[in-house]
Each structure stands twice: as structure tokens, then as C-alpha cells.
Protein backbone atom coordinates (compact mmCIF):
# COMPACT_ATOMS: atom_id res chain seq x y z
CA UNK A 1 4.32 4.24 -18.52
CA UNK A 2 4.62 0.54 -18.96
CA UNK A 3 8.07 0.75 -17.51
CA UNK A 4 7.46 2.35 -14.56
CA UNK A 5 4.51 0.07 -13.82
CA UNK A 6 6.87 -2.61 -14.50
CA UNK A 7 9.35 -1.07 -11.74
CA UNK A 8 6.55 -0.52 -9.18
CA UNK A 9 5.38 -4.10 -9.27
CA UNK A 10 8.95 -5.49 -8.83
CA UNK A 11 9.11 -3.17 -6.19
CA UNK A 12 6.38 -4.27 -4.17
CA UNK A 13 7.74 -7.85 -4.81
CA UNK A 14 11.13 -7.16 -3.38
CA UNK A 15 9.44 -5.28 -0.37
CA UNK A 16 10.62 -1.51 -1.59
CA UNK A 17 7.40 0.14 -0.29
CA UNK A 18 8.78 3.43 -0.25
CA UNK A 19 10.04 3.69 -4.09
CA UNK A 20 6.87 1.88 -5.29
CA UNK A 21 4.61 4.53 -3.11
CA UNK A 22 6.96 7.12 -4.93
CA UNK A 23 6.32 5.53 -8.84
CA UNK A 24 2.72 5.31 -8.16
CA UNK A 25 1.90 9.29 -6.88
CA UNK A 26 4.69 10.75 -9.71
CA UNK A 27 2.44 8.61 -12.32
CA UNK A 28 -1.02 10.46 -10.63
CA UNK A 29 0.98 13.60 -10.27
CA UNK A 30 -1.14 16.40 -12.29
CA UNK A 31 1.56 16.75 -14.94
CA UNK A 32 1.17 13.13 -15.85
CA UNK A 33 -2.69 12.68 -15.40
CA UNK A 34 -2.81 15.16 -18.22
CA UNK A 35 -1.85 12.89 -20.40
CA UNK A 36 -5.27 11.28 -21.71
CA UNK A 37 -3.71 9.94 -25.47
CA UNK A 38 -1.08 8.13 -23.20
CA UNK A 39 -3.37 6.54 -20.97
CA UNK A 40 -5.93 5.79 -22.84
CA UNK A 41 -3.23 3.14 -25.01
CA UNK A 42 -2.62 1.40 -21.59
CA UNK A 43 -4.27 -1.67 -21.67
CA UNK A 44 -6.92 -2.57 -19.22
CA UNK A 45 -4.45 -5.14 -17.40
CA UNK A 46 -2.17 -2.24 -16.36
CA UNK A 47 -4.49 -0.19 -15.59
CA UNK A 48 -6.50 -2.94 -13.07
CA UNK A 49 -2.81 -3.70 -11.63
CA UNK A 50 -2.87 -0.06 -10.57
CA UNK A 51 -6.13 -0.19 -9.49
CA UNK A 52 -5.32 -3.08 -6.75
CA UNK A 53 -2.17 -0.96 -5.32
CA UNK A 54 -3.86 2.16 -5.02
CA UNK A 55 -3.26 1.65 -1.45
CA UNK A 56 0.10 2.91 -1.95
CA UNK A 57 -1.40 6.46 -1.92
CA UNK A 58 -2.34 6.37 2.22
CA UNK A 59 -4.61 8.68 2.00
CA UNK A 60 -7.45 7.12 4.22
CA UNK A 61 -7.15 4.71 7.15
CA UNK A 62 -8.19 1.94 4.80
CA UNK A 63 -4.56 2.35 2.58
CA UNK A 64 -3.22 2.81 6.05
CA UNK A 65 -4.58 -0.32 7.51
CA UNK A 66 -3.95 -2.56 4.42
CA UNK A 67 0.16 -1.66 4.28
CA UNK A 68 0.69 -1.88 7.78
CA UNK A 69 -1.20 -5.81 6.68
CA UNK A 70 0.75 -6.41 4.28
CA UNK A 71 4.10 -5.00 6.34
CA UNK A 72 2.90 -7.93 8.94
CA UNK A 73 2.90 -10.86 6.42
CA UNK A 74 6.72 -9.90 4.63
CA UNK A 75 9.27 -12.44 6.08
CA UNK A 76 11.94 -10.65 4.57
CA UNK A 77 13.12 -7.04 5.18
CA UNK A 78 11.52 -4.48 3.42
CA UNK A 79 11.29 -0.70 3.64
CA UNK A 80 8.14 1.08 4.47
CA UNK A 81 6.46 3.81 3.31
CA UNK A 82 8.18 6.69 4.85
CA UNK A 83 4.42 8.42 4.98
CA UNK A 84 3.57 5.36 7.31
CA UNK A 85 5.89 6.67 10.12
CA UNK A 86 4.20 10.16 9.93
CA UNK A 87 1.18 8.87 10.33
CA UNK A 88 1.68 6.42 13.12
CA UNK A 89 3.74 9.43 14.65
CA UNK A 90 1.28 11.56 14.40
CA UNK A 91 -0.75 9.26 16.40
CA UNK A 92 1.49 9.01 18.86
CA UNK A 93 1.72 12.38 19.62
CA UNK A 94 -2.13 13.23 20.03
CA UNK A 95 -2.45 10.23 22.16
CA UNK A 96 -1.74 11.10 25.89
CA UNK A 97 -1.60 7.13 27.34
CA UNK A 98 2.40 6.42 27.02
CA UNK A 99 3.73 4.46 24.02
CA UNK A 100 5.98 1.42 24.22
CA UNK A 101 8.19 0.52 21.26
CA UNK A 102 7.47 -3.02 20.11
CA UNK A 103 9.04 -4.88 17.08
CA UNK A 104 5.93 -4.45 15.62
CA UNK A 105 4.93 -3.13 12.94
């Protein structure tokens, strides 16, 4: 697990949303969270860092709201969470005012 936690940090560093949303649901995926003995020898640093990007998930319009933060303050080019342009789609289509495309995020 240490690996992978490894890999989604230094993806969120380098701006690779969408692999590092992927790493953190496949490590809450039922099959893993089954695993107590393995998480329990995690230590508590690990387990705080994936604590603090929980957001990754975007289930509620908090997560939502923090990425689309975070998107904001990256200088560099990064790739999204693809579950970011379903939801802001979805949006679009139950609002009924029409929708300009900015270069925002």
C-alpha cells in the first residue's frame, strides 16, 4: 500500500488528478478495505496523508469545490478529474440560462 500512496502523492504533485483520483478509490475499493491486518501496519502518517486528499473521492460539493480550488491555483498543466467534467456537465444540462465557455476552470 505504501507504494501506491507513494504514486498518488507524486501524482497530485505533478498535477495528474485523474490517476491519483483513480489510486485513491481502487485503495477504498471493497476488495481492498477488507484488508484490516494490512491496514492496520500503515502507520498513522500514511494514513493522515490520505485523510487530507480524501477530496479526491467527489462525492459531495465540498470535494467538488476544493479540486476545482486547487485546479485554479496550478500554474502548470495538469489533468483533471475526469468525474469533474460529469459533474459540471451535469450542471450544465439542468440549468436552462445559456452557458458560455470560459478558460476557466
Amino acid at each position: 500500500f505504501e507504494k501506491f500512496i507513494s504514486i498518488l502523492v507524486c501524482c497530485i504533485e505533478i498535477g495528474d488528478f485523474q490517476t491519483a483520483s483513480n489510486i485513491y478509490c481502487a485503495l477504498f475499493s471493497p476488495i481492498l478495505a477488507r484488508l484490516s491486518n494490512t491496514w492496520k501496519y500503515l502507520n498513522s502518517k500514511l494514513m493522515l496523508l490520505l485523510d487530507q486528499v480524501s477530496f479526491l473521492q467527489l462525492t459531495n460539493k465540498h470535494h467538488f469545490e476544493k479540486v476545482t480550488e486547487i485546479l485554479k491555483c496550478f500554474t502548470s498543466p495538469c489533468v483533471p478529474p475526469l468525474m469533474l467534467f460529469v459533474i459540471k456537465l451535469k450542471n450544465v444540462m439542468r440549468s436552462s440560462e445559456p452557458v458560455y465557455i470560459t478558460n476557466n476552470v
